[in-house]
N, C-alpha and C. Protein backbone atom coordinates (compact mmCIF):
# COMPACT_ATOMS: atom_id res chain seq x y z
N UNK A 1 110.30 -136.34 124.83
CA UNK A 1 110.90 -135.38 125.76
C UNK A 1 109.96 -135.18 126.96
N UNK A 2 110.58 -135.19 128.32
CA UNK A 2 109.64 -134.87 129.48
C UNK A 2 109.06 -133.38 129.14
N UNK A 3 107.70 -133.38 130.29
CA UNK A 3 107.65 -131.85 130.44
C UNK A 3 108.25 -131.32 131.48
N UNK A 4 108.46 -130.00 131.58
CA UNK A 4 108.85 -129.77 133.04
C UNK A 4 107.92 -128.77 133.30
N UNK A 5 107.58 -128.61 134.50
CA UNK A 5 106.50 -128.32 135.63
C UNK A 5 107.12 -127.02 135.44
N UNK A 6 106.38 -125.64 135.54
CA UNK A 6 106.70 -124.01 136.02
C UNK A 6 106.63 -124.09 137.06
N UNK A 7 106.55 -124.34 138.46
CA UNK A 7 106.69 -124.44 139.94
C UNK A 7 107.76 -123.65 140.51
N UNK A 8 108.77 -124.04 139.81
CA UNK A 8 110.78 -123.64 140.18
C UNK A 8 110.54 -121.91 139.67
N UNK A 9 110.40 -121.91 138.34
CA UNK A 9 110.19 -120.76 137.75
C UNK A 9 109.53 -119.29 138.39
N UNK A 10 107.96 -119.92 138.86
CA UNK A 10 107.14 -119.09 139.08
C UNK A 10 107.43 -118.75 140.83
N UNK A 11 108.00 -119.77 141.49
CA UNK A 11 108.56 -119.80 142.97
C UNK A 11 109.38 -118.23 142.83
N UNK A 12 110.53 -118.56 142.02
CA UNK A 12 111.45 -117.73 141.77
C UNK A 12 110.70 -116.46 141.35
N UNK A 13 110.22 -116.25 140.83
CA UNK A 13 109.86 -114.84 140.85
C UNK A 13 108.97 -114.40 141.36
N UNK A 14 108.38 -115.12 142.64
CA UNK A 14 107.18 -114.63 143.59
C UNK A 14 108.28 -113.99 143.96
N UNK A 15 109.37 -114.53 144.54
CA UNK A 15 110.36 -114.02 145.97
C UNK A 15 110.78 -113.20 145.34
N UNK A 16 111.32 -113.23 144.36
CA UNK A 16 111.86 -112.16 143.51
C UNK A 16 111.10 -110.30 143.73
N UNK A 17 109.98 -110.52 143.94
CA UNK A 17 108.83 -109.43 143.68
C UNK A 17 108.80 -109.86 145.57
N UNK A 18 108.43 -110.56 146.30
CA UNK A 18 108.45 -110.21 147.71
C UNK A 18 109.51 -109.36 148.34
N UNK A 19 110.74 -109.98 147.65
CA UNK A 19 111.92 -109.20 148.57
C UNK A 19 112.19 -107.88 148.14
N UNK A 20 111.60 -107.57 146.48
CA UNK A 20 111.33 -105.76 146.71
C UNK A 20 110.20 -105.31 147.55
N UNK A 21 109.37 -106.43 147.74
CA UNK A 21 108.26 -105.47 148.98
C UNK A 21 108.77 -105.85 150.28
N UNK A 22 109.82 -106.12 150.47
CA UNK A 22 110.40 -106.30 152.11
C UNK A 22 110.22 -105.13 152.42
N UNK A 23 109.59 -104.77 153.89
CA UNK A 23 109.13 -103.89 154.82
C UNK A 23 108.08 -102.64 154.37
N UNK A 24 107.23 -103.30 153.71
CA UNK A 24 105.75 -102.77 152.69
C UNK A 24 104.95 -103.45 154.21
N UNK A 25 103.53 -102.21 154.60
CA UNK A 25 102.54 -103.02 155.15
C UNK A 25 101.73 -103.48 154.99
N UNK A 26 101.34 -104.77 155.40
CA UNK A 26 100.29 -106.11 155.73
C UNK A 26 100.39 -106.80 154.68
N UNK A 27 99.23 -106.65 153.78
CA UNK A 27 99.56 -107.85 152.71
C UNK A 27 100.29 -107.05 151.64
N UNK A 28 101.00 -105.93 151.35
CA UNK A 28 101.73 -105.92 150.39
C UNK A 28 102.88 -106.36 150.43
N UNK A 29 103.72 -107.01 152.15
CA UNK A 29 104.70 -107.34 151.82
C UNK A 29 104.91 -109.15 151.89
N UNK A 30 103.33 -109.56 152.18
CA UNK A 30 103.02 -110.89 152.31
C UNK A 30 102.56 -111.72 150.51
N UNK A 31 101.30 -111.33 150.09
CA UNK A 31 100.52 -111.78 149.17
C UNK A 31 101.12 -110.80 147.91
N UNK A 32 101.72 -112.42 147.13
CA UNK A 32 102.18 -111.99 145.67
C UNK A 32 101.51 -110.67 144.86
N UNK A 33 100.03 -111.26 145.01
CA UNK A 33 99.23 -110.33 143.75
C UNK A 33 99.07 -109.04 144.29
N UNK A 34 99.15 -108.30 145.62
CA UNK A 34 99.62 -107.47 146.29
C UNK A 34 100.62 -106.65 146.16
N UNK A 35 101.28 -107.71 146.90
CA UNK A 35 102.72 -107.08 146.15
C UNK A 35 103.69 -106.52 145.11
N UNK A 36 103.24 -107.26 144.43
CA UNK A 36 103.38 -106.92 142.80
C UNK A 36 103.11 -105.47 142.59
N UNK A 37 101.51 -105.53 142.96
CA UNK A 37 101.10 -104.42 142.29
C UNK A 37 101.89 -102.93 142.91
N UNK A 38 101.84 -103.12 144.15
CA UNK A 38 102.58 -102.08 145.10
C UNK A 38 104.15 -102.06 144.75
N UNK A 39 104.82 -102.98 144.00
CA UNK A 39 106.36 -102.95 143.25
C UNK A 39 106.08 -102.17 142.09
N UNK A 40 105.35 -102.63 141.37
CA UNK A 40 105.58 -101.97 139.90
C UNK A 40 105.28 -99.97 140.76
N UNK A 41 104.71 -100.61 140.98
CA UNK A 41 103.62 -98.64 141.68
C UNK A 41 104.88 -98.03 142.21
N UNK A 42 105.84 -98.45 142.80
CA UNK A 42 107.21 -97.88 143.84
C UNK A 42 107.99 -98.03 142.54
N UNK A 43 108.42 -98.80 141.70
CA UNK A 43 109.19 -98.78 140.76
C UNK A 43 109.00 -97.18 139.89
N UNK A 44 107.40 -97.43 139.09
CA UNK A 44 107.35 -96.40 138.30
C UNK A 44 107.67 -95.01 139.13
N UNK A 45 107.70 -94.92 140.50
CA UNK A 45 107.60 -93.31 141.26
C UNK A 45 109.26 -93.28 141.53
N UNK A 46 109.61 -94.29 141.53
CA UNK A 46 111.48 -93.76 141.79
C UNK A 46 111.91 -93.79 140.70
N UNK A 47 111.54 -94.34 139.65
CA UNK A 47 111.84 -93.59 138.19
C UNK A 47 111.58 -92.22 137.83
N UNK A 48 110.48 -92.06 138.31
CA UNK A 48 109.92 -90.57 138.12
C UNK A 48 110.29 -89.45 139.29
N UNK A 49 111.20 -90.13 139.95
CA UNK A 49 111.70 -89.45 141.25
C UNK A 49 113.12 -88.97 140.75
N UNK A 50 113.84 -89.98 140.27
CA UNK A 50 115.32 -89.89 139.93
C UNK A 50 115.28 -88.38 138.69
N UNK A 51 114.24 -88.43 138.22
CA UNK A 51 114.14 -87.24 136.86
C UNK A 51 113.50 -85.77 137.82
N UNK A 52 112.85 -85.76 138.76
CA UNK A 52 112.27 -84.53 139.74
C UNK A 52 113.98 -84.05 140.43
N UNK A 53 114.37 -85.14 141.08
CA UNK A 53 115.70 -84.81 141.75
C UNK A 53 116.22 -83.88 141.32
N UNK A 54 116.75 -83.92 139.96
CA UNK A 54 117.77 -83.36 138.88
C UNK A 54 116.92 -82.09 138.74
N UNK A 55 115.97 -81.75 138.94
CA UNK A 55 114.98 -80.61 138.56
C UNK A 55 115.00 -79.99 139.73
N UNK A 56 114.43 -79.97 141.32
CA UNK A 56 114.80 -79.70 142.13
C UNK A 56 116.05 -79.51 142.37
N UNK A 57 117.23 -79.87 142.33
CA UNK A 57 118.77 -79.43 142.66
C UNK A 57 118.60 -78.02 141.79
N UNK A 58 118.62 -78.31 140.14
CA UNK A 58 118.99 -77.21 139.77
C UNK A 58 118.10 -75.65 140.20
N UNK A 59 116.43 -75.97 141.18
CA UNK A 59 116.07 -74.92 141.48
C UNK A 59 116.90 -74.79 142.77
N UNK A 60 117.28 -75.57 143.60
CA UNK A 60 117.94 -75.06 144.86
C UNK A 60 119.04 -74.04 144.48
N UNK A 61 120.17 -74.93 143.57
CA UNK A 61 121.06 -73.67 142.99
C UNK A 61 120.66 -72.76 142.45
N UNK A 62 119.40 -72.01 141.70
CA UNK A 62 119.24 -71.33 140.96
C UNK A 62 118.34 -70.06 142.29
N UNK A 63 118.12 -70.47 143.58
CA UNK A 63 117.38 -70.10 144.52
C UNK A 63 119.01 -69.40 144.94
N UNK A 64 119.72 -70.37 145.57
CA UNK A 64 121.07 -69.83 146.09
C UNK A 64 121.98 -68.75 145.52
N UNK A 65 122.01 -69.04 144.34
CA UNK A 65 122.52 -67.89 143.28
C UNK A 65 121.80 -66.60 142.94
N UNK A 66 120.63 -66.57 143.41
CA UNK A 66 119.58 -65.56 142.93
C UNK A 66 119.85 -64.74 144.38
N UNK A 67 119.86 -65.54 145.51
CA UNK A 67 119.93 -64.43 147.33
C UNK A 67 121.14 -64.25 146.61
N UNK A 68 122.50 -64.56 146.72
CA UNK A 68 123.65 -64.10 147.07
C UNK A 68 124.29 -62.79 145.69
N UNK A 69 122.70 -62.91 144.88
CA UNK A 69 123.29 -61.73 143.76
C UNK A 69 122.57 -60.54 144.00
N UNK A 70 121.73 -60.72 145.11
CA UNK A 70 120.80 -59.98 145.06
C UNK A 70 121.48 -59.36 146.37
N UNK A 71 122.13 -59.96 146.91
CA UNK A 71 123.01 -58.91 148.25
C UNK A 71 123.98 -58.60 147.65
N UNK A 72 124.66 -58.91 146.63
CA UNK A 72 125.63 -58.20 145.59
C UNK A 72 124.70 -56.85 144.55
N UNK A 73 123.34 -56.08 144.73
CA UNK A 73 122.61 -55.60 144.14
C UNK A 73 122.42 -56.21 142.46
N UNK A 74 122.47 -57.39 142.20
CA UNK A 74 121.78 -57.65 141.10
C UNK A 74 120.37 -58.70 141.61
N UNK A 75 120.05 -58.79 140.08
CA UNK A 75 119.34 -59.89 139.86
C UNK A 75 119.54 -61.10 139.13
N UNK A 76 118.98 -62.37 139.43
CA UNK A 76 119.46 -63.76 138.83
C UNK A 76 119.69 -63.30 137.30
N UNK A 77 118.80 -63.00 136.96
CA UNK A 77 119.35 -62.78 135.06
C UNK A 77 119.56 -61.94 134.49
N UNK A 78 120.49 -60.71 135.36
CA UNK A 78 121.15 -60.08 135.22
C UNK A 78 122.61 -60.36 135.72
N UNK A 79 122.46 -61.24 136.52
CA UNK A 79 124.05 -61.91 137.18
C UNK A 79 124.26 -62.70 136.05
N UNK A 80 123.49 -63.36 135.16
CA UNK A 80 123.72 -64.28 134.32
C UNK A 80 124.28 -63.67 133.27
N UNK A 81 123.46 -63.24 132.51
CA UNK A 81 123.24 -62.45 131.61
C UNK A 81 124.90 -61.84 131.71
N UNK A 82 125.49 -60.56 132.79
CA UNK A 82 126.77 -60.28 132.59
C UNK A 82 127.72 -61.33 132.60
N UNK A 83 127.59 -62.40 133.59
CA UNK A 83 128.81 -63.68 133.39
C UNK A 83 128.92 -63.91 131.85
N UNK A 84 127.50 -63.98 131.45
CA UNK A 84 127.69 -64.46 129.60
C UNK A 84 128.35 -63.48 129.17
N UNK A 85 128.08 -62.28 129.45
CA UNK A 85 128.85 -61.18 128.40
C UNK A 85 130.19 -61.31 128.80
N UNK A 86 130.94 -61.41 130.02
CA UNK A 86 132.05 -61.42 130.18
C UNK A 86 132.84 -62.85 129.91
N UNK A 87 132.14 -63.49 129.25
CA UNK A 87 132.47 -65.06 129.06
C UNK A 87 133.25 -65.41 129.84
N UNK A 88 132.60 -65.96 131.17
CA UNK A 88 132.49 -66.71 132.08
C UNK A 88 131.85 -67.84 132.07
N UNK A 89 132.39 -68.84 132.21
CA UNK A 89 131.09 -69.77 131.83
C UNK A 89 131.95 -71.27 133.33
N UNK A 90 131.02 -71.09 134.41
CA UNK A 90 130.54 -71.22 135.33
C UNK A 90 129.53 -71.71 135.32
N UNK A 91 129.07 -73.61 135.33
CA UNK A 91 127.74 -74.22 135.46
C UNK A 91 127.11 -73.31 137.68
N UNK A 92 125.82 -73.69 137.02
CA UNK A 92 125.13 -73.09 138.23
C UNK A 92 125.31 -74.08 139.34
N UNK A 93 125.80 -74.89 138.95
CA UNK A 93 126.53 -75.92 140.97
C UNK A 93 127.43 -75.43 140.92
N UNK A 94 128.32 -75.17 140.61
CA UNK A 94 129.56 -74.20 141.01
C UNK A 94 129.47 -72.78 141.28
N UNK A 95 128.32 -72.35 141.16
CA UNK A 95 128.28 -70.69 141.49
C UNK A 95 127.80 -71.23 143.10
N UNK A 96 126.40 -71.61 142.78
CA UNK A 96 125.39 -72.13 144.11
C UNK A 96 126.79 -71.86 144.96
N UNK A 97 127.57 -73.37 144.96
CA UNK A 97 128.47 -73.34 145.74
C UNK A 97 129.59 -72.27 146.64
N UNK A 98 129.71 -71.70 145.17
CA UNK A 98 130.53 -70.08 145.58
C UNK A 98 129.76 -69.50 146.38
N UNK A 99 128.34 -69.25 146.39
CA UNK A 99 127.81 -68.28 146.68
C UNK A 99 127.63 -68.48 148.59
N UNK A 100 127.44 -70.06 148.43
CA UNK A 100 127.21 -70.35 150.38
C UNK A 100 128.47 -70.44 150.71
N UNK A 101 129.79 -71.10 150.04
CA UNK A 101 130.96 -71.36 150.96
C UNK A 101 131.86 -69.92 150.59
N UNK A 102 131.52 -69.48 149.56
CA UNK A 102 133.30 -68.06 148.83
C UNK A 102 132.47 -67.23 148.55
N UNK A 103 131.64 -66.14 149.78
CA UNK A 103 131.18 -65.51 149.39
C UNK A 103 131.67 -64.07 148.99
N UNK A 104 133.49 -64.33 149.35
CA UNK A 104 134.14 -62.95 148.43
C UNK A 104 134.22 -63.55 146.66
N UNK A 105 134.56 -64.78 146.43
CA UNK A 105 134.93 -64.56 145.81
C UNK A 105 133.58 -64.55 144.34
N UNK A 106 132.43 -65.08 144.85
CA UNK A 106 131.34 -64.52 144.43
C UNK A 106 131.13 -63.59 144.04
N UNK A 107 131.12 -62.48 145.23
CA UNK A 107 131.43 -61.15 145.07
C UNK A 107 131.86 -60.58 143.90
N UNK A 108 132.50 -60.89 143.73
CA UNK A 108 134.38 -60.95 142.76
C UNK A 108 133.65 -61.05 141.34
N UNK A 109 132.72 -62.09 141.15
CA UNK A 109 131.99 -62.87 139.76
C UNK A 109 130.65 -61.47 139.56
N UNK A 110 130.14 -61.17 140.64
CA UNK A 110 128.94 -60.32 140.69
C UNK A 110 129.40 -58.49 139.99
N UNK A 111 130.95 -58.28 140.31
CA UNK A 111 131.60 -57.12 140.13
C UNK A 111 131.88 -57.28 139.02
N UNK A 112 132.36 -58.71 138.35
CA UNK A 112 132.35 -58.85 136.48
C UNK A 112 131.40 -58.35 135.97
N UNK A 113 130.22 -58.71 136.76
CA UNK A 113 128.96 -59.21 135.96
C UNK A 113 128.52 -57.67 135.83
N UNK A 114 128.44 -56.87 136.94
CA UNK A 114 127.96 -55.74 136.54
C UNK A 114 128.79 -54.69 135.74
N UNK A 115 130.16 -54.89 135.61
CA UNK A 115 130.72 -54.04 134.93
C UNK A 115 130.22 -54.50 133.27
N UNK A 116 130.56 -55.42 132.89
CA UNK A 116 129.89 -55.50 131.59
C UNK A 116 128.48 -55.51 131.29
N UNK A 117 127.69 -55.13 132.63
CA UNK A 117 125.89 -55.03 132.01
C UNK A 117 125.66 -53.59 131.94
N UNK A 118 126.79 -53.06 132.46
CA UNK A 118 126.23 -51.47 132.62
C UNK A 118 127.04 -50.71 131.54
């Protein structure tokens, strides 16, 4: 049986690893062993980015919901706290939301909330 040469192989996955460092500067988007290293390094941080995202959103909503209860005279976990008692059950992107675009009908959720905390 012939041998065959890794040349084709190893070609293929230089470019492979260059064209994720397309528009990286100087030699990380030139020199393989460079590059590489600066791929895996951008790989592992947008992995670890995609999991912060989801963590950040839910503080933005939990920021948004906290002003617009607090000009309704509550507080975040006391707005909560009564939605639970009045079993309401409203994820916090849909309040957030209420709270910047329907701010009557927010309102409306905040007047539940305190009748059953008090």
């Amino acid at each position: 049986m012939a041998r065959i040469k890794g040349g084709m192989n190893a070609k293929k996955k230089h470019n492979r690893t260059l064209k994720l460092a397309k528009g990286y500067r100087g030699a990380r988007s030139k020199q393989y062993r460079v590059a590489k290293q600066s791929v895996m390094r951008a790989l592992t941080s947008s992995y670890a980015g995609r999991k912060q995202r989801k963590r950040q959103m839910r503080q933005l909503w939990i920021a948004r919901i906290n002003a617009a209860a607090r000009m309704n005279g509550l507080s975040y976990s006391k707005f909560m706290y009564g939605l639970k008692q009045a079993d309401i059950d409203v994820n916090r992107k849909m309040l957030a939301e209420l709270a910047v675009s329907d701010k009557e009908g927010f309102a409306t959720l905040a007047e539940l909330a305190k009748e059953k905390i008090a």
